[in-house]
C-alpha atoms as a PDB file:
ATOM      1  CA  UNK A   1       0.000   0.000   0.000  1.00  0.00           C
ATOM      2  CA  UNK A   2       1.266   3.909  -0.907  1.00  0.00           C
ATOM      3  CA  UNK A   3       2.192   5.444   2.513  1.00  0.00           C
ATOM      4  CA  UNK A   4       0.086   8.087   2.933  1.00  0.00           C
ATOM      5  CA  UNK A   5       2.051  10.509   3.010  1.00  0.00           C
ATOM      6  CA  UNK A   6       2.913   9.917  -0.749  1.00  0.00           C
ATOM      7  CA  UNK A   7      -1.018  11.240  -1.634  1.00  0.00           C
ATOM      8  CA  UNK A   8      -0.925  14.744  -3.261  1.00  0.00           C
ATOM      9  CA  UNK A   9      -3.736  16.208  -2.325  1.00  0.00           C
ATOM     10  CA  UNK A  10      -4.107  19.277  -4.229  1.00  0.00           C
ATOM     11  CA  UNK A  11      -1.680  20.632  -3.865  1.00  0.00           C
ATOM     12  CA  UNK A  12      -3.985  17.363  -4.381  1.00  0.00           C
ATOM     13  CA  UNK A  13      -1.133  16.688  -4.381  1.00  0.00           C
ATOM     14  CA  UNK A  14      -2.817  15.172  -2.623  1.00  0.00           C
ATOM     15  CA  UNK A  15       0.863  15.990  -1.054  1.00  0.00           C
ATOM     16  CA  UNK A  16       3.757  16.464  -1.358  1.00  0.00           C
ATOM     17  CA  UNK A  17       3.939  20.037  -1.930  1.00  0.00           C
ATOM     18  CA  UNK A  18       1.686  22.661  -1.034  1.00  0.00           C
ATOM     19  CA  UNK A  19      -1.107  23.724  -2.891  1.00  0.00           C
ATOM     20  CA  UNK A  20      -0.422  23.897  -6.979  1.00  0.00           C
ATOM     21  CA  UNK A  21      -1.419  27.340  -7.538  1.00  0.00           C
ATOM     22  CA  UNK A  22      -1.526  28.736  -4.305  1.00  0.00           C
ATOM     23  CA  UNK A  23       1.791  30.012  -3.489  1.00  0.00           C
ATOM     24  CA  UNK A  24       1.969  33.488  -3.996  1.00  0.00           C
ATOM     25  CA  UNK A  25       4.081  34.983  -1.507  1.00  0.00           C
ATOM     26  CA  UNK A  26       2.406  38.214   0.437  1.00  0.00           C
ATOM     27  CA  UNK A  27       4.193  41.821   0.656  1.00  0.00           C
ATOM     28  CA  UNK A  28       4.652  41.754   4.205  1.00  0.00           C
ATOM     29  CA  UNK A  29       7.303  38.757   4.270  1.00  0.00           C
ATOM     30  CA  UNK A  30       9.600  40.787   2.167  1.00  0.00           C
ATOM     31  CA  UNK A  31      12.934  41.197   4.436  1.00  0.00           C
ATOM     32  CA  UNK A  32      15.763  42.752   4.104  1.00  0.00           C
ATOM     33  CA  UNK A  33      18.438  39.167   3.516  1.00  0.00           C
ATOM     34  CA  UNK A  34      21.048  41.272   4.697  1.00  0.00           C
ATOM     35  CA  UNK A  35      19.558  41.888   8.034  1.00  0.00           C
ATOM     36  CA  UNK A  36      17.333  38.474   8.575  1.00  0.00           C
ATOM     37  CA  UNK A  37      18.727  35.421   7.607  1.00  0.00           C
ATOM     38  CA  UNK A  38      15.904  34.271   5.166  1.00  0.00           C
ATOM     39  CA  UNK A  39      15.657  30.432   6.662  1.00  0.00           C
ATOM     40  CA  UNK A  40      15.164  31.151   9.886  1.00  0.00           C
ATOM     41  CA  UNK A  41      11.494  30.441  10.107  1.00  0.00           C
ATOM     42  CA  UNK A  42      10.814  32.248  13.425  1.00  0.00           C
ATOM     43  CA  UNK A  43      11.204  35.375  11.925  1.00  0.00           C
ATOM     44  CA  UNK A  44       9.063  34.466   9.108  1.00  0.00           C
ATOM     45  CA  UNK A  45       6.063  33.414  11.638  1.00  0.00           C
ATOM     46  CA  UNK A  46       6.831  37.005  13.750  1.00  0.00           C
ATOM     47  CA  UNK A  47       5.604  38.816  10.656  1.00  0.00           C
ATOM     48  CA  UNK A  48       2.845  36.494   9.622  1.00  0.00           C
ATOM     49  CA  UNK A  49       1.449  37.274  13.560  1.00  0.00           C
ATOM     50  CA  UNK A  50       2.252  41.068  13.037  1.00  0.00           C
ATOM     51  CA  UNK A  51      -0.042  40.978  10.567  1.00  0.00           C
ATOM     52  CA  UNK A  52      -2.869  41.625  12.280  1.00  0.00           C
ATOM     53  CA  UNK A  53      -5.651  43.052   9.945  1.00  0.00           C
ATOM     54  CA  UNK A  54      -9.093  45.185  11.290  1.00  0.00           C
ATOM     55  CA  UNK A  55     -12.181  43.487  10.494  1.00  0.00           C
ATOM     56  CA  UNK A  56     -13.254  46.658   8.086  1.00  0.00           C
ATOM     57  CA  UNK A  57     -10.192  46.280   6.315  1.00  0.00           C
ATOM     58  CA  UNK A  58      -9.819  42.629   5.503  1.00  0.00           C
ATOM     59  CA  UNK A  59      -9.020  41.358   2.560  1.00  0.00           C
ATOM     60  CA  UNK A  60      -9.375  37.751   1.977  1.00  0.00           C
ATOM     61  CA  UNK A  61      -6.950  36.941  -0.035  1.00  0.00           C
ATOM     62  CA  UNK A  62      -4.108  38.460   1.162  1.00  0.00           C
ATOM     63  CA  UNK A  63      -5.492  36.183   4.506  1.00  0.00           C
ATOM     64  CA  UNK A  64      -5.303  33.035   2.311  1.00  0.00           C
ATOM     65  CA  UNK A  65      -1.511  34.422   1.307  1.00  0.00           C
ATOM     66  CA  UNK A  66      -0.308  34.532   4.798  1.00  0.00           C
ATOM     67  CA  UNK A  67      -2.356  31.154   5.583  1.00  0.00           C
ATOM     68  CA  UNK A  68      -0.266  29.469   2.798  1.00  0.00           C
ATOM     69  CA  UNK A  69       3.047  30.913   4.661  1.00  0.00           C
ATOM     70  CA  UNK A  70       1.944  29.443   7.746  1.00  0.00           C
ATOM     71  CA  UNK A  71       1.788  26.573   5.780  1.00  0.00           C
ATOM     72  CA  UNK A  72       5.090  26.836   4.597  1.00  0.00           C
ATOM     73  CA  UNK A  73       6.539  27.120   7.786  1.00  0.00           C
ATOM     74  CA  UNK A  74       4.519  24.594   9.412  1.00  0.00           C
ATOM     75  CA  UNK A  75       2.028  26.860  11.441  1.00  0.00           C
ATOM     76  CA  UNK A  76      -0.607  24.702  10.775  1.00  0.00           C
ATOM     77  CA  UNK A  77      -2.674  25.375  13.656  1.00  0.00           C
ATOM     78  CA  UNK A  78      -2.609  28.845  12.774  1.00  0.00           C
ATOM     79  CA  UNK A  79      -3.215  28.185   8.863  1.00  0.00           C
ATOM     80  CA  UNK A  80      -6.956  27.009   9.447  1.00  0.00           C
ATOM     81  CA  UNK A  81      -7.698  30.124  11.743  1.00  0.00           C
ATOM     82  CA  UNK A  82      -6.311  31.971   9.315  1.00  0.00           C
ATOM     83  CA  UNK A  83      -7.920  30.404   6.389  1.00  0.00           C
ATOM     84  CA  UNK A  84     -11.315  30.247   8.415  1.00  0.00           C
ATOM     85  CA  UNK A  85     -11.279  33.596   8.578  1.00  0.00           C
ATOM     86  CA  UNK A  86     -10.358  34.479   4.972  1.00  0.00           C
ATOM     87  CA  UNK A  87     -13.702  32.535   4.264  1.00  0.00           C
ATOM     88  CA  UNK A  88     -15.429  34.432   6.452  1.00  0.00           C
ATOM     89  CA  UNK A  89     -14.643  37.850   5.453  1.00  0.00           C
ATOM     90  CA  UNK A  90     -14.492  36.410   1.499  1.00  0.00           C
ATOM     91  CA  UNK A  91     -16.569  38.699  -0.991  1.00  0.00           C
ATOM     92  CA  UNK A  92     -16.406  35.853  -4.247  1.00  0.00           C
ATOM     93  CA  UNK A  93     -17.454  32.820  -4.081  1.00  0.00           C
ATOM     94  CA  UNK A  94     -13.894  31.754  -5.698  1.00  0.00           C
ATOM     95  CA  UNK A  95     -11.460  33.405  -2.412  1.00  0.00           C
ATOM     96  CA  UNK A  96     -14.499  31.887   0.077  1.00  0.00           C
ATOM     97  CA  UNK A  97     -13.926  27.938  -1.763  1.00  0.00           C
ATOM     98  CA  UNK A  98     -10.259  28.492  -2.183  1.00  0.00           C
ATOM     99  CA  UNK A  99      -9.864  29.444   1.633  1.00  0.00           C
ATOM    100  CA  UNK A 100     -11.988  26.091   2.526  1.00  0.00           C
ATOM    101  CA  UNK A 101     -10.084  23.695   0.273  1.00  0.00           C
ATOM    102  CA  UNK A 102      -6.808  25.225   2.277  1.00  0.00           C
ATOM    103  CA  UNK A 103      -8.172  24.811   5.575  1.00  0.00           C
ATOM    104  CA  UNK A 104      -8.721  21.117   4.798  1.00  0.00           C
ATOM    105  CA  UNK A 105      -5.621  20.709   3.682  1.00  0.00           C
ATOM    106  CA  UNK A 106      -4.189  22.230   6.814  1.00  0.00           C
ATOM    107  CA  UNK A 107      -6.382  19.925   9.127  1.00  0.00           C
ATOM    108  CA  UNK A 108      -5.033  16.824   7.073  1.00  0.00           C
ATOM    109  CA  UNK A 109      -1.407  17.997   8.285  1.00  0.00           C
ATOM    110  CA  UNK A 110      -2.387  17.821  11.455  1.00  0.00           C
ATOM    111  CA  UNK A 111      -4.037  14.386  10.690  1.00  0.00           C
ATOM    112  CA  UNK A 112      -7.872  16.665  12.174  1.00  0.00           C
ATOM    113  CA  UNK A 113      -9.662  14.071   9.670  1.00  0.00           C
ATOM    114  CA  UNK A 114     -13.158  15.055  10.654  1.00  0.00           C
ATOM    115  CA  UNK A 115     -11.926  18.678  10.310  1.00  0.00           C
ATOM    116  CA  UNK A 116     -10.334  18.287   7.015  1.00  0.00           C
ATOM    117  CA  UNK A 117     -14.048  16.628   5.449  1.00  0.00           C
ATOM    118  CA  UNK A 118     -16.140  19.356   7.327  1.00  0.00           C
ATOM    119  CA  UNK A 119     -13.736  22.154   5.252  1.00  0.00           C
ATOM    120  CA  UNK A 120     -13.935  20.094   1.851  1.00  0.00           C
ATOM    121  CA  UNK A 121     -17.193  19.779   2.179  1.00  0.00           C
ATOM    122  CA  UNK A 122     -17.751  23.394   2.656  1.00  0.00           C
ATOM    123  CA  UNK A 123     -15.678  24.355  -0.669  1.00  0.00           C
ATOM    124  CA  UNK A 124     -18.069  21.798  -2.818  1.00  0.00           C
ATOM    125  CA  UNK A 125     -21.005  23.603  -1.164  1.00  0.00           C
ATOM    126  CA  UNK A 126     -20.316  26.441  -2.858  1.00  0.00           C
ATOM    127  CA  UNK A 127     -19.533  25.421  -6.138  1.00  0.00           C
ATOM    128  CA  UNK A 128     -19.262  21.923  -7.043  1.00  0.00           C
ATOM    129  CA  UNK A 129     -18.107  22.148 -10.540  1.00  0.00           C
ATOM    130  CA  UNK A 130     -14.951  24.459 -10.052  1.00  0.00           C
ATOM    131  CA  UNK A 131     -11.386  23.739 -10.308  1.00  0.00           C
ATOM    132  CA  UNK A 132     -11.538  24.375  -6.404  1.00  0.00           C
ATOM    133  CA  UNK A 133     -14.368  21.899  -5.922  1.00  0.00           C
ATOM    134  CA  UNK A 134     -12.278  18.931  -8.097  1.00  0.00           C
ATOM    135  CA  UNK A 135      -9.390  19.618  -5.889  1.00  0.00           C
ATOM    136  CA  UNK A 136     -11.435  19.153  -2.526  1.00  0.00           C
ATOM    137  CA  UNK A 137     -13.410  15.816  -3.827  1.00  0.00           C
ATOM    138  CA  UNK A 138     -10.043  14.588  -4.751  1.00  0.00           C
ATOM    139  CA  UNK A 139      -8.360  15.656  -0.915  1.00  0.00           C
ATOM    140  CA  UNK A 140     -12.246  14.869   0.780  1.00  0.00           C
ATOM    141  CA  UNK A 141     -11.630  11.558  -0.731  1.00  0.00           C
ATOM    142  CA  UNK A 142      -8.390  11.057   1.250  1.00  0.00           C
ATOM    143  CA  UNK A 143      -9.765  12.285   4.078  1.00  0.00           C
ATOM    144  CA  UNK A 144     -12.195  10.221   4.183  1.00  0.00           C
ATOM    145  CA  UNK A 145      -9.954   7.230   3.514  1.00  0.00           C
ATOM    146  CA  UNK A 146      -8.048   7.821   6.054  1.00  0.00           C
ATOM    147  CA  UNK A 147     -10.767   8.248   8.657  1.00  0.00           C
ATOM    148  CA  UNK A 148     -11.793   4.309   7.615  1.00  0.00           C
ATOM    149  CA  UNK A 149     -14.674   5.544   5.238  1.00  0.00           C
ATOM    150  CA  UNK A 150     -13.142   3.700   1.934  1.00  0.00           C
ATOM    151  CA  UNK A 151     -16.510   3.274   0.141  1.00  0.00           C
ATOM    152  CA  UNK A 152     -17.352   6.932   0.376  1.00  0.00           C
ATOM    153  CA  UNK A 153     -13.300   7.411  -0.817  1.00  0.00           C
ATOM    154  CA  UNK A 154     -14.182   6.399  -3.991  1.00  0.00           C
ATOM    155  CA  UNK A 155     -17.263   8.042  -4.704  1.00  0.00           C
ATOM    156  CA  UNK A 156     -15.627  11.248  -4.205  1.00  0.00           C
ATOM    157  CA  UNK A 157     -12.370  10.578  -6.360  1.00  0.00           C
ATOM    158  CA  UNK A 158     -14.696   9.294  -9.008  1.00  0.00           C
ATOM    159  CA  UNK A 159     -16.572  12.884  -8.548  1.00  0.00           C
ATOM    160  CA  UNK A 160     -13.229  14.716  -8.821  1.00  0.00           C
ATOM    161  CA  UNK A 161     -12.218  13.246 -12.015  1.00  0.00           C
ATOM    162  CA  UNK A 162     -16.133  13.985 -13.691  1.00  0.00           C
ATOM    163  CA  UNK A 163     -15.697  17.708 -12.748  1.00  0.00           C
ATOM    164  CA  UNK A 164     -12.081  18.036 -14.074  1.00  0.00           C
ATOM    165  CA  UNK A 165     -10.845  14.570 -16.781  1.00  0.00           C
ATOM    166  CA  UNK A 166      -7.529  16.580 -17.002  1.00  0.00           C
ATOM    167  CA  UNK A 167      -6.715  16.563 -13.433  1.00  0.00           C
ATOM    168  CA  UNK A 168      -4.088  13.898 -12.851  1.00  0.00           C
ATOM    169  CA  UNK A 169      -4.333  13.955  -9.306  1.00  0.00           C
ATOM    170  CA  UNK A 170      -8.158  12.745  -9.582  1.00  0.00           C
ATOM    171  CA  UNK A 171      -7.243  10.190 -11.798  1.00  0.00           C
ATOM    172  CA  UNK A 172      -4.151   8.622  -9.542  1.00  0.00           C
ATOM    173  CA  UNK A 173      -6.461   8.965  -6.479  1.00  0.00           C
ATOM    174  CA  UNK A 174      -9.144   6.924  -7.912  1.00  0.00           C
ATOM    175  CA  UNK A 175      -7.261   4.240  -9.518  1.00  0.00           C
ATOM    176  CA  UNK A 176      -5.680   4.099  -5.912  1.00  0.00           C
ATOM    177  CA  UNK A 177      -9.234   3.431  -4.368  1.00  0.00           C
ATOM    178  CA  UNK A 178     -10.066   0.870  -7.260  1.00  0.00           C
ATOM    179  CA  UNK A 179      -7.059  -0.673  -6.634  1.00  0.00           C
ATOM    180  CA  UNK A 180      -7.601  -1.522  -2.762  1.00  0.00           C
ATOM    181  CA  UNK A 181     -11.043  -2.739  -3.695  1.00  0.00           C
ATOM    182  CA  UNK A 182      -9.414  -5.269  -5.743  1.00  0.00           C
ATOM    183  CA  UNK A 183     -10.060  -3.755  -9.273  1.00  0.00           C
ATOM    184  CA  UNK A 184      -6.678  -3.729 -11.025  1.00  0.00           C
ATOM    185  CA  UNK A 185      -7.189  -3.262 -14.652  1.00  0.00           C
ATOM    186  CA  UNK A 186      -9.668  -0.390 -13.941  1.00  0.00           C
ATOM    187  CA  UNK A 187      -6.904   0.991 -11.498  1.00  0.00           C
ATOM    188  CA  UNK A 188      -4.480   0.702 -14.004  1.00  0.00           C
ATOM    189  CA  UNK A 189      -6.498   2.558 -16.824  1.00  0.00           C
ATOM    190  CA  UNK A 190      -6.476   5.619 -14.088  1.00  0.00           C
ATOM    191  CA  UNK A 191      -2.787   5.184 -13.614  1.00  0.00           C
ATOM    192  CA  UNK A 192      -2.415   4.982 -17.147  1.00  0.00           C
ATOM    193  CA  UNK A 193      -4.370   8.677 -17.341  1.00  0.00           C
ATOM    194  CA  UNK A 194      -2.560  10.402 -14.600  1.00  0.00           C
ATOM    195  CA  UNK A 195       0.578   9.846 -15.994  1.00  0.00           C
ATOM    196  CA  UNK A 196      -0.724  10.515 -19.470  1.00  0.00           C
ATOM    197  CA  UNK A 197      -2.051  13.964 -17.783  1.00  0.00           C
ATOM    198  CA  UNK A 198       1.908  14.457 -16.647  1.00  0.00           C
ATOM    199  CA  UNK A 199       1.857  13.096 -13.763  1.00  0.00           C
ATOM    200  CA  UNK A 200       4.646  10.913 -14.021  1.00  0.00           C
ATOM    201  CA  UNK A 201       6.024  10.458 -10.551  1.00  0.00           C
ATOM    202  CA  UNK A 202       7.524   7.632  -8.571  1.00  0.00           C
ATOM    203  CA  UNK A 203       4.167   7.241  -6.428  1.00  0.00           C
ATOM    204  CA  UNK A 204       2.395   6.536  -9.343  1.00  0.00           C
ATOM    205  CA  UNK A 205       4.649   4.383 -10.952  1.00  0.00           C
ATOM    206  CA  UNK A 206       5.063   2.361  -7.861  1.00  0.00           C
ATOM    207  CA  UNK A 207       0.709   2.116  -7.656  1.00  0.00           C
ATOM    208  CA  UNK A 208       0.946   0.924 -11.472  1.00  0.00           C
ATOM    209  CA  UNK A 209       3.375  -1.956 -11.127  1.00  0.00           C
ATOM    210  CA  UNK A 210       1.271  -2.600  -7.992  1.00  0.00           C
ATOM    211  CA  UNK A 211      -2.080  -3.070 -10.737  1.00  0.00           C
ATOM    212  CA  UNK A 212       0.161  -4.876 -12.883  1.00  0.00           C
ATOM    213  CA  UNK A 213       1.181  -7.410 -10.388  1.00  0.00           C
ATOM    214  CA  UNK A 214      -2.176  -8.165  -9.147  1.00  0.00           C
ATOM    215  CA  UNK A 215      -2.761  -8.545 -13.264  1.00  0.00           C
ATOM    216  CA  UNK A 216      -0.546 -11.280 -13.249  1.00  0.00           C
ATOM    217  CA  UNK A 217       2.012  -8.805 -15.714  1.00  0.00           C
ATOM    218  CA  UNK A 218       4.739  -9.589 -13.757  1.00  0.00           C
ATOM    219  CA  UNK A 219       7.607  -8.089 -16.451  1.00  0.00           C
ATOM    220  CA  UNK A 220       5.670  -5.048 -16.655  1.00  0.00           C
ATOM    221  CA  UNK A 221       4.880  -4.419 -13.472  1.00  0.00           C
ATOM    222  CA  UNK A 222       9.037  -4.928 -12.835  1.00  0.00           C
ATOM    223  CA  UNK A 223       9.822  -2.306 -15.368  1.00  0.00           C
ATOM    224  CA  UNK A 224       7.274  -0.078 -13.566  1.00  0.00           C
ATOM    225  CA  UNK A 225       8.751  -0.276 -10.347  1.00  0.00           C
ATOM    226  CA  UNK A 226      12.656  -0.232 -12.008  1.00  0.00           C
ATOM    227  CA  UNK A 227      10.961   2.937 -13.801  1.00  0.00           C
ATOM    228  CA  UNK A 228       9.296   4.813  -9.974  1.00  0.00           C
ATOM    229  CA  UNK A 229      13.439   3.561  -8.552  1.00  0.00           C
ATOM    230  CA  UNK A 230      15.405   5.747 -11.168  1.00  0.00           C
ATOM    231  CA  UNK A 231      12.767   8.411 -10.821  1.00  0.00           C
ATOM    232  CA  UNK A 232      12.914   8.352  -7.375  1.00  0.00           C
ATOM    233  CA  UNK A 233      16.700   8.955  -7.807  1.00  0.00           C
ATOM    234  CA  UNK A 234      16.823  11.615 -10.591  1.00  0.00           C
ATOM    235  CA  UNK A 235      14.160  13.165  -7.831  1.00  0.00           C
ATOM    236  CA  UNK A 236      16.352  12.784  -4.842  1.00  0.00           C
ATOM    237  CA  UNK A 237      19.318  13.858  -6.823  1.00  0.00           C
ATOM    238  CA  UNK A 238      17.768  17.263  -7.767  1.00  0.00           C
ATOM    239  CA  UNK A 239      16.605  17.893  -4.451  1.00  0.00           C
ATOM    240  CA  UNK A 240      20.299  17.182  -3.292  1.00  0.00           C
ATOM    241  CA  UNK A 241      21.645  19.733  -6.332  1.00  0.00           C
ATOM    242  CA  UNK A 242      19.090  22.423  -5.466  1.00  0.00           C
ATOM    243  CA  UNK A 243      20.224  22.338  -1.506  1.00  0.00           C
ATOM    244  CA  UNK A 244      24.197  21.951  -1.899  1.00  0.00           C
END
């Protein structure tokens, strides 16, 4: 089985990163790299909690900016009263489901699975055909997964990928669900579309040769999994390049 933590949830995805999309990076952490050294996070979390923002002057999405740095800096606690508030004080419909799909996903990091659906659930409310609304079926889907509701799982991935077909992330999440019900060459036709959909990345991979074993394609499930290894690699590799 994937660990978990593999899932991109919206960021979807699932997630390894943070939201896809959502990481525009508000006025107020602009510092001066000569006086703060830029990766030390505490001073990054003093100015997220100096921004303190009147009630008749909020704007709510500058709110869901400084939720996402909280995110960043793992203030997660502080990223869903931030992001509950951006919803609150949201004018469109758009900021109001954006800020809900982020509060989920900040719940989820704190493994608040109850939380997490209650937040999804209020992004679809609002619009359930968005791009928001396939990114929170696809995470509610997790969530609900995770809190031991597998049959409801699937009914929202399968949801995700109806509002958006070119959403990889909807398409991995379901074949995933198919997959642990025992379904392998329908799993593998999702697998088959996520990566298609550019979503080539070791999880995947791994979750194809997975299909293709249960198939009883043992050589191509092999050259799956040699395939997730070396991407796992050129992956780890980068990550070492862009840190040296």
């Amino acid at each position: 089985m994937t660990d978990p933590e593999d899932h991109d949830f919206s960021e979807g995805q699932g997630y390894e990163d943070p939201y896809e999309g959502f990481d525009l990076d508000p006025p107020e952490l602009d510092v001066d790299p000569d006086k703060v050294d830029p990766v030390d996070s505490r001073v990054v979390s003093d100015l997220l909690d100096e921004d303190a923002i009147p009630d008749d002057q909020i704007d709510a999405h500058s709110l869901i900016d400084v939720g996402l740095n909280y995110m960043e800096i793992n203030r997660f606690e502080q990223a869903t009263e931030t992001f509950e508030r951006a919803a609150r004080y949201a004018t469109d419909d758009r900021a109001e489901q954006e800020a809900w799909t982020n509060k989920g996903v900040a719940h989820s990091e704190l493994e608040e699975w109850d939380a997490a659906i209650g937040a999804y659930k209020e992004a679809i409310n609002i619009d359930g055909e968005s791009d928001h609304a396939a990114t929170a079926e696809t995470n509610l889907a997790y969530a609900l997964w995770e809190s031991g509701r597998s049959a409801q799982a699937l009914e929202h991935a399968e949801r995700a990928v109806e509002i958006d077909e070119r959403f990889g992330e909807a398409w991995y999440n379901r074949g995933f669900f198919l997959l642990e019900r025992g379904l392998a060459e329908d799993a593998l036709s999702c697998f088959d579309n996520a990566v298609r959909l550019g979503m080539r990345t070791p999880a995947v991979l791994e979750e194809k040769a997975r299909a293709l074993e249960e198939m009883g394609e043992y050589d191509r499930a092999e050259e799956a999994a040699d395939e997730a290894e070396s991407l796992r690699g050129e992956v780890e590799q980068q990550f070492v390049d862009d840190h040296a």
